[in-house]
Structure formats: C-alpha cells, structure tokens
Protein backbone atom coordinates (compact mmCIF):
# COMPACT_ATOMS: atom_id res chain seq x y z
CA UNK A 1 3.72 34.01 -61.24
CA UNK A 2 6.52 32.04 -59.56
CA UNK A 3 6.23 30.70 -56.79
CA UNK A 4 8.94 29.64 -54.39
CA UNK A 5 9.43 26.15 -52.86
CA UNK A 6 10.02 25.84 -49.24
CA UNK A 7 12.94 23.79 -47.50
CA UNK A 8 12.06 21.13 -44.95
CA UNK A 9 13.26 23.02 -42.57
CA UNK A 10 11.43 26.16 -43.29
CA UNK A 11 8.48 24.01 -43.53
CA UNK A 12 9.11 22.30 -40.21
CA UNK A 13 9.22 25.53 -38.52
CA UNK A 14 6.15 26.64 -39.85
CA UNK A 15 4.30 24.08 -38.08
CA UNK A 16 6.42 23.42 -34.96
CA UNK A 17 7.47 25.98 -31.83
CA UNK A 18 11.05 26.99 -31.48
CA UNK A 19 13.20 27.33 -28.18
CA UNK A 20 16.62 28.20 -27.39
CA UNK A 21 19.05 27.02 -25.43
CA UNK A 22 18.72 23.32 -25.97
CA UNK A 23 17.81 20.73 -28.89
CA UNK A 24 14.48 20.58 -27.54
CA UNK A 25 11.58 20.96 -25.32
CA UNK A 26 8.67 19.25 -23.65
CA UNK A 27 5.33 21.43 -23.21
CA UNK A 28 6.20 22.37 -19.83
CA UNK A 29 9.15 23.91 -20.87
CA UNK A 30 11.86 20.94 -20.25
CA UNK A 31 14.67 20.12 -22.21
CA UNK A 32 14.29 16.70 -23.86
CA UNK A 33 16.01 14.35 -26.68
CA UNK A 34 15.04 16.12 -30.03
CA UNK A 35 13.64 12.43 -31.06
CA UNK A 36 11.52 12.43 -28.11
CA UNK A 37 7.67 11.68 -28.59
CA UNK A 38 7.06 15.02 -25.59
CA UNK A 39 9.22 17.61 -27.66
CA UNK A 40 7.39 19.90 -28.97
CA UNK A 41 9.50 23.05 -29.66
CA UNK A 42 12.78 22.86 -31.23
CA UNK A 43 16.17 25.03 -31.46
CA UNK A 44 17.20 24.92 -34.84
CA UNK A 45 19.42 22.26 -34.35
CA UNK A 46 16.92 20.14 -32.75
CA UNK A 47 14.32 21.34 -35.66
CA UNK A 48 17.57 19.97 -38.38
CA UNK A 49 18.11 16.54 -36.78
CA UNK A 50 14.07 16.34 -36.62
CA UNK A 51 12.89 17.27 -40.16
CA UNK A 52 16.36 16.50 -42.47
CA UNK A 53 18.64 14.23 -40.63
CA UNK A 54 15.59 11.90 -39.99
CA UNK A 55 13.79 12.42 -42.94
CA UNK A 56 14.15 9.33 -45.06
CA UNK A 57 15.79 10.52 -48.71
CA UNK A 58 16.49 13.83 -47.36
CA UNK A 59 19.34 16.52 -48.27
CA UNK A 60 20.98 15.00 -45.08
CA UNK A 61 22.10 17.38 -42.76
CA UNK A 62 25.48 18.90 -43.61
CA UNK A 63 24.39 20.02 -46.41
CA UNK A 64 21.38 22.02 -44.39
CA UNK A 65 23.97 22.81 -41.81
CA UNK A 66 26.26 24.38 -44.61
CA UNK A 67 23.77 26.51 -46.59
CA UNK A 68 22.82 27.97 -42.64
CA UNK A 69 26.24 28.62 -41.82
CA UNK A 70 26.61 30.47 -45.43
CA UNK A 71 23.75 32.82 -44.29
CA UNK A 72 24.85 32.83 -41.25
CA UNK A 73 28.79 33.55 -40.73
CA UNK A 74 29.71 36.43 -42.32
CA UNK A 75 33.57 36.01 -41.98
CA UNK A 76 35.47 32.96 -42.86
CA UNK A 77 35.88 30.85 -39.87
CA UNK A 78 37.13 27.17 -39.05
CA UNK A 79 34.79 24.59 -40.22
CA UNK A 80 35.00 22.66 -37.49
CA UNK A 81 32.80 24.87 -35.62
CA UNK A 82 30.09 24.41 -38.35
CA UNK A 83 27.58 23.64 -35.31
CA UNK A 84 28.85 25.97 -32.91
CA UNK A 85 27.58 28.64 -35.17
CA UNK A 86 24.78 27.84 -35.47
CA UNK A 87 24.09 26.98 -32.05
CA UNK A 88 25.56 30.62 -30.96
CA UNK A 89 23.09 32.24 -33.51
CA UNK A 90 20.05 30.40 -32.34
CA UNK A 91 20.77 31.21 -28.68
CA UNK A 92 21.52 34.92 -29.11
CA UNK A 93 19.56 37.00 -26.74
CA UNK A 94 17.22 38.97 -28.75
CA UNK A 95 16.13 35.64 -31.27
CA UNK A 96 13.25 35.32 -32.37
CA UNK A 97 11.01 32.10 -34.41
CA UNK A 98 10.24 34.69 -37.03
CA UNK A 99 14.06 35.24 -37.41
CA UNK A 100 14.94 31.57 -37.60
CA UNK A 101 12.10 31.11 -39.89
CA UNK A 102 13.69 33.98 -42.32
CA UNK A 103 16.90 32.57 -42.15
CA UNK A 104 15.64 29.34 -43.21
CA UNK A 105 14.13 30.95 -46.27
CA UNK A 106 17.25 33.06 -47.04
CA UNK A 107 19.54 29.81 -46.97
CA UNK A 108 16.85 27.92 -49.01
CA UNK A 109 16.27 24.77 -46.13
C-alpha cells in the first residue's frame, strides 16, 4: 500500500489553527508577527514563513509559494502578484482550515 508523504506545510496545519485576514494571531484573537512566541493561528502565509521559510534546510519558500499558486490560479496571471494570490484565496469569505489543509495536499507542501 502506498502511502503518501505530507508537505511541511500540510503538516504544520495539521497541528496549528488557521485565521484569515492577517499573518497571524495571538489566542485572544490579535494580530501578531508570524515569528511571535503568542501566535498561535496562522493564515497561510503566516503558516509558510513559520514552517518553510524558517525551517532550517527547507524547500524555501518560493518554491511552496509557487506549487500554491499552481493549485491555486487557474488563469495565467502576472507573477508579481505571486503573494497577492494567495493572500486573496486565504481571505475569501467562505474559507475554511479544512480547505487550506486540502489545498496544501493538492499542491504537495
């Protein structure tokens, strides 16, 4: 039986809470630095800097950024708004954890 391997990002969601609308949050529901010791949920911007861009010998975070946007965008669209995208889809009204945690595992982070 295969079995397949999870991306750190997958993985980080899995154990962390999610939030939209900023890179992170404290546990009353405040918006703090993504590196700070009181955030505990994450958008998934926040949740990339935190578990790839960090991560010592990690896939570094275009390339986590990229395989998102792939799953993502389904038009061709300016690469300069590679974060904006992704920003815009983890803010849409109607998100869910369990939707950024399938996207995760559809672009393979």
């Amino acid at each position: 039986m295969k079995t397949e391997k999870k991306g750190d990002l997958e993985l980080f969601f899995e154990k962390n809470e999610w939030c939209q609308g900023g890179y992170a949050q404290d546990s009353k529901g405040f918006f703090v630095d993504e590196s700070s010791p009181e955030a505990v949920s994450f958008c998934l911007l926040g949740g990339m800097i935190k578990a790839v861009k960090l991560k010592p010998g990690g896939v570094g975070m275009g390339a986590v950024a990229i395989a998102l946007r792939r799953c993502i965008v389904h038009r061709k669209s300016d690469p300069s708004t590679l974060y904006a995208d992704i920003a815009s889809w983890n803010d849409c009204k109607g998100r869910t954890k369990e939707d950024v945690l399938a996207m995760c595992h559809k672009a393979g982070v």
